[in-house]
C-alpha atoms as a PDB file:
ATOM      1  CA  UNK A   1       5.851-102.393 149.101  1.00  0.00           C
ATOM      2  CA  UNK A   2       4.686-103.938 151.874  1.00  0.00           C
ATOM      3  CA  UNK A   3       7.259-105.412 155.088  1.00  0.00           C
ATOM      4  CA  UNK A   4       6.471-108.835 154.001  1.00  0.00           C
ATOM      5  CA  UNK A   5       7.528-108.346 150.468  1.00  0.00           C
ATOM      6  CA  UNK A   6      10.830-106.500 152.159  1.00  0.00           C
ATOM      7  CA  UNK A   7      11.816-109.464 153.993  1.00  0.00           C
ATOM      8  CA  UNK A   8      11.635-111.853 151.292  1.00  0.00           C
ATOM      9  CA  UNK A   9      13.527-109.599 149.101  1.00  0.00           C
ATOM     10  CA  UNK A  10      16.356-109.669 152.000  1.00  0.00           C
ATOM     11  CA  UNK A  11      16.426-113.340 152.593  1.00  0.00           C
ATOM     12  CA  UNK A  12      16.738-113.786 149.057  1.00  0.00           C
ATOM     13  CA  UNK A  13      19.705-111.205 149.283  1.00  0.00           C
ATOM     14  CA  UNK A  14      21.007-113.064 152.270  1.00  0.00           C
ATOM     15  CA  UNK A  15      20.701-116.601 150.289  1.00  0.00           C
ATOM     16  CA  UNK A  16      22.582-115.182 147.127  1.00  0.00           C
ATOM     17  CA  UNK A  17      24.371-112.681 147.861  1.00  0.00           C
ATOM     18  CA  UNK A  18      23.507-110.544 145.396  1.00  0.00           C
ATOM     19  CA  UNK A  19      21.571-107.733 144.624  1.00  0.00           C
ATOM     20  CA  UNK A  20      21.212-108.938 140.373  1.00  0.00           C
ATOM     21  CA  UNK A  21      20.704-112.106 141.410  1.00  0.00           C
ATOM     22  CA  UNK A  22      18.021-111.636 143.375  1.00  0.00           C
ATOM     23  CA  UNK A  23      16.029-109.231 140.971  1.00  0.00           C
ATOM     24  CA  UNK A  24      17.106-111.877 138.090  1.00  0.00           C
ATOM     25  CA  UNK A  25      15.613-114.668 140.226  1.00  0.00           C
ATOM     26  CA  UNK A  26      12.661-112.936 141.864  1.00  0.00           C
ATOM     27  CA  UNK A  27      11.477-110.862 138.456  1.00  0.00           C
ATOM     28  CA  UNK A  28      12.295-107.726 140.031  1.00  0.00           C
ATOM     29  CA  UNK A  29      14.686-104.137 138.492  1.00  0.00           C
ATOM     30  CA  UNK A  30      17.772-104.098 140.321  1.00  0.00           C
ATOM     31  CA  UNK A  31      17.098-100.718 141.659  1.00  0.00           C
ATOM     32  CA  UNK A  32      13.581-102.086 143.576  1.00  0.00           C
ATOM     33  CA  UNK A  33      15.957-104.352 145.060  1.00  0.00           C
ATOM     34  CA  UNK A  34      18.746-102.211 146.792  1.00  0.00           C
ATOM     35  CA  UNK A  35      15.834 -99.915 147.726  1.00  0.00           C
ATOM     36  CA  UNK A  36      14.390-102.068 149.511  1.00  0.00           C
ATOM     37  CA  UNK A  37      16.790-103.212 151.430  1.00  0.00           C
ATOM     38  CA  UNK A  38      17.663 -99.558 151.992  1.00  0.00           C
ATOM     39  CA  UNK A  39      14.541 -98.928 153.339  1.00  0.00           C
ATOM     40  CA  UNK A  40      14.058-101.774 155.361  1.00  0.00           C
ATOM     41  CA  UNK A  41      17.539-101.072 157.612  1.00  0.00           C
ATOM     42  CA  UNK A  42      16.366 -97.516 157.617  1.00  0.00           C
ATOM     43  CA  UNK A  43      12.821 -98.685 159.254  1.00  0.00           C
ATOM     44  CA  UNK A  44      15.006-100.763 161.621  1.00  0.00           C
ATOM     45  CA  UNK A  45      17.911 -98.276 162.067  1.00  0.00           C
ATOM     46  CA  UNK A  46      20.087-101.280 161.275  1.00  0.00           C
ATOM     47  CA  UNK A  47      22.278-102.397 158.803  1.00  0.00           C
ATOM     48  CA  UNK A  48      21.502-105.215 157.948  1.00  0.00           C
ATOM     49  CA  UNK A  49      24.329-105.796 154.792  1.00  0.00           C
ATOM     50  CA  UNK A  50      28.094-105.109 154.112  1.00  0.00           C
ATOM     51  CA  UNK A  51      28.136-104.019 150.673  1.00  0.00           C
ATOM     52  CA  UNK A  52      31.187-104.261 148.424  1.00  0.00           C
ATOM     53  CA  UNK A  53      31.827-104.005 144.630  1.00  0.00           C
ATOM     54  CA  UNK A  54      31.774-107.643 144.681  1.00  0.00           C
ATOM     55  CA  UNK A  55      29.516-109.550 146.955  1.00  0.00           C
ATOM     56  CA  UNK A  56      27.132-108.602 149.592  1.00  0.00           C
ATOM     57  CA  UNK A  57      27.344-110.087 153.433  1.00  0.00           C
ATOM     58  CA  UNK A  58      25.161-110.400 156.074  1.00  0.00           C
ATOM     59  CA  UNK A  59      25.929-107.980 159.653  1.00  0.00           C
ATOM     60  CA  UNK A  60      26.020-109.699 162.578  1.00  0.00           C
ATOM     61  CA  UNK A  61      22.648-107.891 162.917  1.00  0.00           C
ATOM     62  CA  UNK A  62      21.744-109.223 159.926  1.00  0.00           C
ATOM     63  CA  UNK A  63      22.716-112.516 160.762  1.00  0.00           C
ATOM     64  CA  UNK A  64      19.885-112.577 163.472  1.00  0.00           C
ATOM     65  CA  UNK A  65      17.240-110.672 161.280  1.00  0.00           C
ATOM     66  CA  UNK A  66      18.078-113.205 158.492  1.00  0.00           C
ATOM     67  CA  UNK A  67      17.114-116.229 161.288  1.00  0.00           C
ATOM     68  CA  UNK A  68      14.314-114.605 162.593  1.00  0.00           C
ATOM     69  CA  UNK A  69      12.571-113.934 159.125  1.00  0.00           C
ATOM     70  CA  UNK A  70      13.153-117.496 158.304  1.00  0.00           C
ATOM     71  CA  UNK A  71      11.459-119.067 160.488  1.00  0.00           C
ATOM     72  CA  UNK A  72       7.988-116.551 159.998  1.00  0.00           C
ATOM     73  CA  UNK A  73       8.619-116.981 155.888  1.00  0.00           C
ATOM     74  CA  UNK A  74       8.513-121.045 157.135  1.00  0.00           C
ATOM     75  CA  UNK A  75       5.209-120.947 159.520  1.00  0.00           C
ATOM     76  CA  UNK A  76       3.549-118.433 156.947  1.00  0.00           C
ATOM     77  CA  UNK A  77       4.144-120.919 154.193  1.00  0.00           C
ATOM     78  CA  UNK A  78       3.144-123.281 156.042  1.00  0.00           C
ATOM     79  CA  UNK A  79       0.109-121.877 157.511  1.00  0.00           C
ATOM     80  CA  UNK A  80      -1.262-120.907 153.965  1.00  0.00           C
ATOM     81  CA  UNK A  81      -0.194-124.852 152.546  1.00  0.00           C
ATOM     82  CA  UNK A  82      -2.615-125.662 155.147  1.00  0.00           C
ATOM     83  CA  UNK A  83      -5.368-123.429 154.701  1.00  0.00           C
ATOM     84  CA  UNK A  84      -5.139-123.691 150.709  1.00  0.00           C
ATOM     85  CA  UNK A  85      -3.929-126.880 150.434  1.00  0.00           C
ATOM     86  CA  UNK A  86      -5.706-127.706 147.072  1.00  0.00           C
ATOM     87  CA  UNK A  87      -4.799-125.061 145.177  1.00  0.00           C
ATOM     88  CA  UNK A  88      -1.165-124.400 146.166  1.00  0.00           C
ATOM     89  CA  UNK A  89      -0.421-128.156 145.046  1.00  0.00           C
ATOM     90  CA  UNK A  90      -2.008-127.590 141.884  1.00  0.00           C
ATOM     91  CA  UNK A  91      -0.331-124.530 141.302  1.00  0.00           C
ATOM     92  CA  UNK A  92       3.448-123.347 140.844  1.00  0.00           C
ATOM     93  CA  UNK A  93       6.567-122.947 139.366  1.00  0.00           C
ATOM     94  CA  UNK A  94       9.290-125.936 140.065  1.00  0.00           C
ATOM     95  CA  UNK A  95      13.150-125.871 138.694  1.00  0.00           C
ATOM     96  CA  UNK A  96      14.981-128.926 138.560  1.00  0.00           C
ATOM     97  CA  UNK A  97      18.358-129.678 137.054  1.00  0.00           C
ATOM     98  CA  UNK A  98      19.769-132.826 135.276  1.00  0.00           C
ATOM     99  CA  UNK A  99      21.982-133.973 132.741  1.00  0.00           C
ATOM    100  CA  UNK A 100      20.790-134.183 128.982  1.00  0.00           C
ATOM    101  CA  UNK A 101      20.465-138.041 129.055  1.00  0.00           C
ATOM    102  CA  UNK A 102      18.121-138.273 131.763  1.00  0.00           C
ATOM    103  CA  UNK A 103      16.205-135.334 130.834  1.00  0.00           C
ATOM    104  CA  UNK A 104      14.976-137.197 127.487  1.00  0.00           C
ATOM    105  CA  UNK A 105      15.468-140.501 128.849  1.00  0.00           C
ATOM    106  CA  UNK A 106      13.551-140.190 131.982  1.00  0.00           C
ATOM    107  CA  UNK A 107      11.868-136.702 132.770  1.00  0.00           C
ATOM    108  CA  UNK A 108      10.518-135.706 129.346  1.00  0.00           C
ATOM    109  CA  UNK A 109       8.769-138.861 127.967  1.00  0.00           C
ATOM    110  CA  UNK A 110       6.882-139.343 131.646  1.00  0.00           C
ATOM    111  CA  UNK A 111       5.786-135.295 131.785  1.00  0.00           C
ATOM    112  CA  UNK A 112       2.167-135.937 129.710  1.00  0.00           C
ATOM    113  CA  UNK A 113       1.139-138.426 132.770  1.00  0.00           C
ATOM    114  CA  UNK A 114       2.073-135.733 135.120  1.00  0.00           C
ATOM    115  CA  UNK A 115       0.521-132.683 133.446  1.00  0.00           C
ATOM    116  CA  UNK A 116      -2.507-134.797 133.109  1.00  0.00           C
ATOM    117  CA  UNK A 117      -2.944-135.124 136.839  1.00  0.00           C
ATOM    118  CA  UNK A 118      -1.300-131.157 137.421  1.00  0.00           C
ATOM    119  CA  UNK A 119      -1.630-128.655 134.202  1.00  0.00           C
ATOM    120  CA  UNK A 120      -0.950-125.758 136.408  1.00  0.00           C
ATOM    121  CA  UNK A 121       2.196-126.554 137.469  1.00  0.00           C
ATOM    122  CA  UNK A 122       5.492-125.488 135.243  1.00  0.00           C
ATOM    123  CA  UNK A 123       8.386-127.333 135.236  1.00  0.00           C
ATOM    124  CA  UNK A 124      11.762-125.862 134.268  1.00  0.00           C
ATOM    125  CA  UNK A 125      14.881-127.977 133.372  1.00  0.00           C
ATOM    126  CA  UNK A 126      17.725-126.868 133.242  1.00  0.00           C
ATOM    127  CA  UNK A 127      20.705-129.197 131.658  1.00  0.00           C
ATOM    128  CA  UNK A 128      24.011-129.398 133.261  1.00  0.00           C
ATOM    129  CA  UNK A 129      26.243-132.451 133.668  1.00  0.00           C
ATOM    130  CA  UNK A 130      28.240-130.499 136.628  1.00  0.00           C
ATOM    131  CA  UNK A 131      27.773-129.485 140.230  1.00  0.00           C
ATOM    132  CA  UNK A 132      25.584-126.449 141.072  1.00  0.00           C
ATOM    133  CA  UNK A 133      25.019-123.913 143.574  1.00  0.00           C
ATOM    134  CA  UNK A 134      21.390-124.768 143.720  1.00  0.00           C
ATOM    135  CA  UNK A 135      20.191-121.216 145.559  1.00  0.00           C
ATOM    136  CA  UNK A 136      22.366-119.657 143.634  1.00  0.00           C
ATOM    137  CA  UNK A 137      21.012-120.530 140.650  1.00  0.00           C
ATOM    138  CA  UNK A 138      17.422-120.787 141.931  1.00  0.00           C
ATOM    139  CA  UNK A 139      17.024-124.417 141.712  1.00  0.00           C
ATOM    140  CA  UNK A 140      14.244-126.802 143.569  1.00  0.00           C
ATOM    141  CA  UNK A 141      16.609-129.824 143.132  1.00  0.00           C
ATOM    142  CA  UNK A 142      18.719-131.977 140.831  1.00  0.00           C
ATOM    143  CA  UNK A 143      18.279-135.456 139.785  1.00  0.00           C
ATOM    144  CA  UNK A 144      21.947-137.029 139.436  1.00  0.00           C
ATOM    145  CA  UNK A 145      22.787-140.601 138.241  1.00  0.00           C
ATOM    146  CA  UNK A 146      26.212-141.925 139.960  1.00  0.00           C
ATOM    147  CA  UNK A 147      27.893-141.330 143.355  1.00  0.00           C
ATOM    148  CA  UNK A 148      27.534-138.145 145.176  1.00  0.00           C
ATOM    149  CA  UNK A 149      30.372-135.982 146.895  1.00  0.00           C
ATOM    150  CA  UNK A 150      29.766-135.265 150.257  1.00  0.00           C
ATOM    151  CA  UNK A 151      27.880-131.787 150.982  1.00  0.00           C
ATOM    152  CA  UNK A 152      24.858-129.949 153.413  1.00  0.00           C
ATOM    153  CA  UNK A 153      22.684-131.136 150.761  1.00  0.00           C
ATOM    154  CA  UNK A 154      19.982-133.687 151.685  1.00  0.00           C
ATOM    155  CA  UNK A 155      19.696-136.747 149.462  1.00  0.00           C
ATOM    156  CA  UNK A 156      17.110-138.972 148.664  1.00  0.00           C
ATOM    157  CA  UNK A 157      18.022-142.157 146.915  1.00  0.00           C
ATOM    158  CA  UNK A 158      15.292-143.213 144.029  1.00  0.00           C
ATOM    159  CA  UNK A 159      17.056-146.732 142.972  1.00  0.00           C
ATOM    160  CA  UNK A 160      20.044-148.165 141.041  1.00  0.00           C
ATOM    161  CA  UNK A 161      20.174-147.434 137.820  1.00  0.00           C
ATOM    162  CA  UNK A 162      21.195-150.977 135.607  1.00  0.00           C
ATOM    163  CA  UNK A 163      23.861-150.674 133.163  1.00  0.00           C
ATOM    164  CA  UNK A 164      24.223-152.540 130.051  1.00  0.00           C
ATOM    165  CA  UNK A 165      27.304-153.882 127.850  1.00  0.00           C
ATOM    166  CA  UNK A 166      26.150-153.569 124.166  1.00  0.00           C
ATOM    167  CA  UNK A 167      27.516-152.407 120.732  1.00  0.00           C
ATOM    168  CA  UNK A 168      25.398-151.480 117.667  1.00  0.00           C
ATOM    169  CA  UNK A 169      24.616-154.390 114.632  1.00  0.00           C
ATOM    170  CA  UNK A 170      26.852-153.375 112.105  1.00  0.00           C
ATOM    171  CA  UNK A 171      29.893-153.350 114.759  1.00  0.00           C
ATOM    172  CA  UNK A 172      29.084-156.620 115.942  1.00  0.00           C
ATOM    173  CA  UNK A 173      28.845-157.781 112.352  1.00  0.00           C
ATOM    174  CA  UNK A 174      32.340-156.550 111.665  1.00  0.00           C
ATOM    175  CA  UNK A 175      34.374-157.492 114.648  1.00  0.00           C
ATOM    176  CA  UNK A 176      32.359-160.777 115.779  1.00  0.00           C
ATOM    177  CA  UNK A 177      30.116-161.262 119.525  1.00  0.00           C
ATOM    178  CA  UNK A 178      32.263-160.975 122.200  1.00  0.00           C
ATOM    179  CA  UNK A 179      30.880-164.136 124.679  1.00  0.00           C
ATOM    180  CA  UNK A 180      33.689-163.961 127.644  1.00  0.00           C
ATOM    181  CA  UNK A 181      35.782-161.032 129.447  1.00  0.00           C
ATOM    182  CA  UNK A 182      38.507-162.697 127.546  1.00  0.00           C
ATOM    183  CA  UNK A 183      37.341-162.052 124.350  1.00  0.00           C
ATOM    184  CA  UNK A 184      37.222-158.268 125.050  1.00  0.00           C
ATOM    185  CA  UNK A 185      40.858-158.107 124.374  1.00  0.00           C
ATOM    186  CA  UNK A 186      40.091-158.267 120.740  1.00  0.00           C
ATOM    187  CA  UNK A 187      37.592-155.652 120.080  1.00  0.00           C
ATOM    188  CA  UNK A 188      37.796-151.817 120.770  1.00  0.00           C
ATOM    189  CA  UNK A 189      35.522-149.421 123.038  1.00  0.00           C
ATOM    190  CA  UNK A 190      33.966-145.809 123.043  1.00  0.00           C
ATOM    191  CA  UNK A 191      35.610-144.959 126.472  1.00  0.00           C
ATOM    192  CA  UNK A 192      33.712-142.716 128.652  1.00  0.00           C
ATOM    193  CA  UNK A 193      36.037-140.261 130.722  1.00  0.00           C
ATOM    194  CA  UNK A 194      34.385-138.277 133.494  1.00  0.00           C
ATOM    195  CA  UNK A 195      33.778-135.092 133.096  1.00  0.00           C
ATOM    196  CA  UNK A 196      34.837-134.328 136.372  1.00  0.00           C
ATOM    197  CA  UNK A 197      38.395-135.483 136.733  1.00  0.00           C
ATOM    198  CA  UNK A 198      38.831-136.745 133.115  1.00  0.00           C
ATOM    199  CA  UNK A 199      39.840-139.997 133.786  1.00  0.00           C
ATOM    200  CA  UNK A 200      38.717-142.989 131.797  1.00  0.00           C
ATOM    201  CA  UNK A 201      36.408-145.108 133.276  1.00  0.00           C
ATOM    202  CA  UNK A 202      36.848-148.733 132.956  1.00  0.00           C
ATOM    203  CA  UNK A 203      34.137-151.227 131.976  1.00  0.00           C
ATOM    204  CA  UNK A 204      33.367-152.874 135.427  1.00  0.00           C
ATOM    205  CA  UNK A 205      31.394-156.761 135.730  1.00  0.00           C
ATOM    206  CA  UNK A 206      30.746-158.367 139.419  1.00  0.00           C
ATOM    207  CA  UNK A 207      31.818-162.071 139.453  1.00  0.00           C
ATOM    208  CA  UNK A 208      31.425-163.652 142.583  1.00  0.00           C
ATOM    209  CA  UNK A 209      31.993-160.885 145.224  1.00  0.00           C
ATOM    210  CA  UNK A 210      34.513-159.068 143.398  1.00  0.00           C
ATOM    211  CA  UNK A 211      34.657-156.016 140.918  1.00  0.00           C
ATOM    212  CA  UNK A 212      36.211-156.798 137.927  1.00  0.00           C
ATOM    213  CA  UNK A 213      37.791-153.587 135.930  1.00  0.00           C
ATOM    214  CA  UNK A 214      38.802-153.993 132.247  1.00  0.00           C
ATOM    215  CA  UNK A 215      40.279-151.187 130.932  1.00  0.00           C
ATOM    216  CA  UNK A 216      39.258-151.706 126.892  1.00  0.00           C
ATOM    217  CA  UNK A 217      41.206-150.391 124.070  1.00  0.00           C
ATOM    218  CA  UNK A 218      39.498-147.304 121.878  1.00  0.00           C
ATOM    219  CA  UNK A 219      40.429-144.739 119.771  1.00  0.00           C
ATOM    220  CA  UNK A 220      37.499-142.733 120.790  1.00  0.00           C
ATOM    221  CA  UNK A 221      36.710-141.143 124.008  1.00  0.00           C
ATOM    222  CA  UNK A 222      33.690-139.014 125.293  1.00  0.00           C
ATOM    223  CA  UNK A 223      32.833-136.761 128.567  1.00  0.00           C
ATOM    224  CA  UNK A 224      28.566-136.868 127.386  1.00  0.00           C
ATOM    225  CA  UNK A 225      26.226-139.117 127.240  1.00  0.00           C
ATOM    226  CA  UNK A 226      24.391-138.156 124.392  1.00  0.00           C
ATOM    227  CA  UNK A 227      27.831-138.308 122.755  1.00  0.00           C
ATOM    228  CA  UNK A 228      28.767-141.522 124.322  1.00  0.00           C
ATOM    229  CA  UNK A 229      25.464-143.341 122.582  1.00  0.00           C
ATOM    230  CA  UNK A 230      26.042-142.033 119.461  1.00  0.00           C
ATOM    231  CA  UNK A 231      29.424-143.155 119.213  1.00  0.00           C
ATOM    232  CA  UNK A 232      28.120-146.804 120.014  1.00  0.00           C
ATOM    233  CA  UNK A 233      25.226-146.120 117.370  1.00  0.00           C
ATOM    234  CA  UNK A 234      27.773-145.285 114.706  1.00  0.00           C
ATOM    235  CA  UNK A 235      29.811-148.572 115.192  1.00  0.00           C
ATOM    236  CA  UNK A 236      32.670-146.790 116.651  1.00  0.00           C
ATOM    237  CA  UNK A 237      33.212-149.371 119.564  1.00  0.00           C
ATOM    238  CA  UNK A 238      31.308-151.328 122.491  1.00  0.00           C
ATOM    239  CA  UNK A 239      29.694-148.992 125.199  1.00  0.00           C
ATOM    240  CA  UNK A 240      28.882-149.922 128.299  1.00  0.00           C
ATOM    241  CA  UNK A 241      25.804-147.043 129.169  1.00  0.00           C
ATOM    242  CA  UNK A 242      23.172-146.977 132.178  1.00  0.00           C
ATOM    243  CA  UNK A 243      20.421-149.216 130.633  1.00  0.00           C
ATOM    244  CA  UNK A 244      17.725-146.173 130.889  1.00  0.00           C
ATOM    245  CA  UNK A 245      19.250-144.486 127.958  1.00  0.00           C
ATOM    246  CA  UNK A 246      19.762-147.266 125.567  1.00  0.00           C
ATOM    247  CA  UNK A 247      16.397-149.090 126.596  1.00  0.00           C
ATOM    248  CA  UNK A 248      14.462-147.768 123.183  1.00  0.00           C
ATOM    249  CA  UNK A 249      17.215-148.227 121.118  1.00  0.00           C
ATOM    250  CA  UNK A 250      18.062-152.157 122.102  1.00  0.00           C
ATOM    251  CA  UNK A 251      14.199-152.431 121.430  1.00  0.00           C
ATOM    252  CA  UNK A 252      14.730-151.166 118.116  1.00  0.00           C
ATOM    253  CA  UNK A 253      17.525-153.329 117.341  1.00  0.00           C
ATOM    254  CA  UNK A 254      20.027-150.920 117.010  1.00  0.00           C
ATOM    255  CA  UNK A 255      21.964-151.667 119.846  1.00  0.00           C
ATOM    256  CA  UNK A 256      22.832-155.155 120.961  1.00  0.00           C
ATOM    257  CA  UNK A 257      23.367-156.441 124.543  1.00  0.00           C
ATOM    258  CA  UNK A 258      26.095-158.361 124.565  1.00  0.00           C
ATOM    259  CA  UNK A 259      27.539-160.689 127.525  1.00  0.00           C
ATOM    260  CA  UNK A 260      24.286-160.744 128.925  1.00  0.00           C
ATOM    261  CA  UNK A 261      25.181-163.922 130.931  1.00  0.00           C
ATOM    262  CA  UNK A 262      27.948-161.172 132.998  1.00  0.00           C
ATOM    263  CA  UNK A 263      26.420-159.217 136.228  1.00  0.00           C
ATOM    264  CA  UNK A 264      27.727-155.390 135.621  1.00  0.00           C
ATOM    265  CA  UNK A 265      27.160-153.012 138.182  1.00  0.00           C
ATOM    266  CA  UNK A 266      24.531-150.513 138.975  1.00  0.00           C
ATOM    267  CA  UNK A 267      24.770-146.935 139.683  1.00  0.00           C
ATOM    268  CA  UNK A 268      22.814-144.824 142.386  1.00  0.00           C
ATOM    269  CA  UNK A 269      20.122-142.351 140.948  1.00  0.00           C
ATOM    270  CA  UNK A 270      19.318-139.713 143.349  1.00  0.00           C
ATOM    271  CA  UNK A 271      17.458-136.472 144.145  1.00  0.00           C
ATOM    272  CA  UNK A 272      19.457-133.812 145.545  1.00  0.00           C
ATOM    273  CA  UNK A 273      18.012-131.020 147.457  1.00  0.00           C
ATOM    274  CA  UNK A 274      18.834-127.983 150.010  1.00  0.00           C
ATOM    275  CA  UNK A 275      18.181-128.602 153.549  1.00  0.00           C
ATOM    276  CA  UNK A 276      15.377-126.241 153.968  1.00  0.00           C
ATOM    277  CA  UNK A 277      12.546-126.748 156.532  1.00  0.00           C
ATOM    278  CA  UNK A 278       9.932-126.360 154.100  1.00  0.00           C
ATOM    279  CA  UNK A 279       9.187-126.993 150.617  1.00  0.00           C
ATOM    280  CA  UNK A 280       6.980-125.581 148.261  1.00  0.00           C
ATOM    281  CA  UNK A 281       4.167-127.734 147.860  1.00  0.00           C
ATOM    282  CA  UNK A 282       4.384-127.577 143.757  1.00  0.00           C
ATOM    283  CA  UNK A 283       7.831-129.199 144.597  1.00  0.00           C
ATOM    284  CA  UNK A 284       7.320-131.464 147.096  1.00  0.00           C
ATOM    285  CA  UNK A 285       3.976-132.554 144.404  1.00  0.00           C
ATOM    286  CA  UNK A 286       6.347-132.974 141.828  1.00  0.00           C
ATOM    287  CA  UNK A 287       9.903-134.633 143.488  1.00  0.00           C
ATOM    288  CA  UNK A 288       7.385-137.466 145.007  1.00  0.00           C
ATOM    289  CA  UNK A 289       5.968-137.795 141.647  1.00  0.00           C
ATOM    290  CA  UNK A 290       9.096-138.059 139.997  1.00  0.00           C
ATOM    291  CA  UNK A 291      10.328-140.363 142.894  1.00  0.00           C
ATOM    292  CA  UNK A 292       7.373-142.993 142.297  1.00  0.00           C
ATOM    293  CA  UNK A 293       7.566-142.845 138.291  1.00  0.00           C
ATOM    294  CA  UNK A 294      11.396-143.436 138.105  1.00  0.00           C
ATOM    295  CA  UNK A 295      11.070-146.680 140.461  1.00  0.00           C
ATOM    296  CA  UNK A 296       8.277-148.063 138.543  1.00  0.00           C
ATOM    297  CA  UNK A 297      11.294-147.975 135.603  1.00  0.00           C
ATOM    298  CA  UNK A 298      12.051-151.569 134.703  1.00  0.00           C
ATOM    299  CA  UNK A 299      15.602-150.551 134.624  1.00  0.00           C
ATOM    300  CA  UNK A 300      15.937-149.041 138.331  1.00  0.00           C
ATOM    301  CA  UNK A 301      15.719-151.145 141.196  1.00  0.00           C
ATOM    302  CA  UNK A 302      13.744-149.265 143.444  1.00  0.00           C
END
């Protein structure tokens, strides 16, 4: 193995500190790993890792190294994104994360357009509704609907999302069309509680320049979105879902808007990414296309 291959084997080992992870995430037997690194500090007469039965940590020695070999991993990426610029863009592996909603709201219907213009590209999502460690887990970048806590992550708004009060036919049929905030006091809601913190979020209107929270009655409450839908699409009480998700099914008719004449709120879509100096082309190709499709969306104000 050559010392190229060596160092990115130990700045992967420095980013996850972890031997498995690293041969999980680079394709590699465990053993390949450790002896690599082995062989590297023997080469430098170094160590370059404190190794315990838990984690491994960079030296102060390996501190440096780890700095040093980023920056010539950078300029040599950079350098050949230059020199092969067609086919590195057209080429690649990219690993994005997202919740379940967006995925087959958003990503997944829009992915024959992009394959059209990049077959040799793969894209991998992964589906999680929480926070993630993205270089632990070897991901490019998330794509998160709502507001973000604060972190070293860099993020790049795409729009607000719209969101939508509406209820499904056969509910409205039973229980009558709500027409004022007033009238909400006499029909019943699929509450959505945050998966987060688990508290219930309240339906939310702008009038004037004020928020206006109404906490609705429900028997019924959900931490998913897929969940959350289906619950409206079964009659079990009004929803109040980012419009993206519901847009097909008020199309179809079998969802209802309902106090259309009431401004709601909008929520902040975003892509979410680690603050690294340079991106893999394939990535960069594929966040900016992403970007660009998702504000074309009639229901995201770009």
């Amino acid at each position: 193995m050559g010392r190229l291959e060596a160092i990115r084997i130990f700045a992967k080992v420095a980013e996850t500190q972890s031997f498995s992870k690293t041969a999980d995430l680079m394709d590699l037997p465990r053993g390949s790993v450790s002896r690599t690194i082995q062989t590297l500090e023997e080469q430098l007469e170094v160590r370059l890792l404190s190794r315990s039965t838990r984690q491994v940590s960079l030296t102060d020695a390996g501190k440096l190294y780890y700095e040093r070999c980023q920056q010539i991993l950078t300029d040599l990426a950079e350098v050949e994104a230059e020199l092969t610029h067609a086919r590195t863009v057209s080429r690649g592996t990219v690993r994005i994360d997202t919740s379940g909603s967006i995925a087959r709201s958003l990503v997944v219907p829009a992915l024959d357009a992009f394959y059209a213009q990049y077959p040799d590209i793969d894209v991998r999502i992964g589906i999680a509704d929480r926070n993630i460690d993205l270089i632990q887990e070897g991901v490019d970048f998330v794509l998160r609907a709502g507001p973000l806590e604060a972190s070293s992550l860099v993020a790049r708004r795409i729009g607000n999302a719209r969101i939508v009060t509406c209820a499904s036919p056969a509910y409205l049929e039973r229980h009558g069309v709500p027409r004022t905030f007033a009238d909400l006091d006499r029909h019943v809601a699929v509450n959505y509680a945050s998966p987060r913190t688990g508290r219930i979020l309240p339906f939310a209107f702008i009038e004037g320049d004020r928020t206006v929270n109404i906490t609705m009655k429900g028997r019924l409450a959900v931490n998913e979105g897929s969940a959350y839908i289906e619950s409206g699409l079964r009659g079990l009480g009004i929803i109040q879902p980012t419009r993206f998700y519901v847009a097909e099914l008020i199309r179809e008719g079998k969802l209802v808007e309902i106090l259309q004449d009431a401004q709601t709120l909008s929520t902040p879509l975003s892509i979410v990414y680690t603050n690294r100096n340079h991106i893999h082309s394939a990535v960069r190709v594929f966040m900016d296309w992403l970007a660009e499709t998702l504000r074309r969306n009639p229901d995201i104000d770009g």
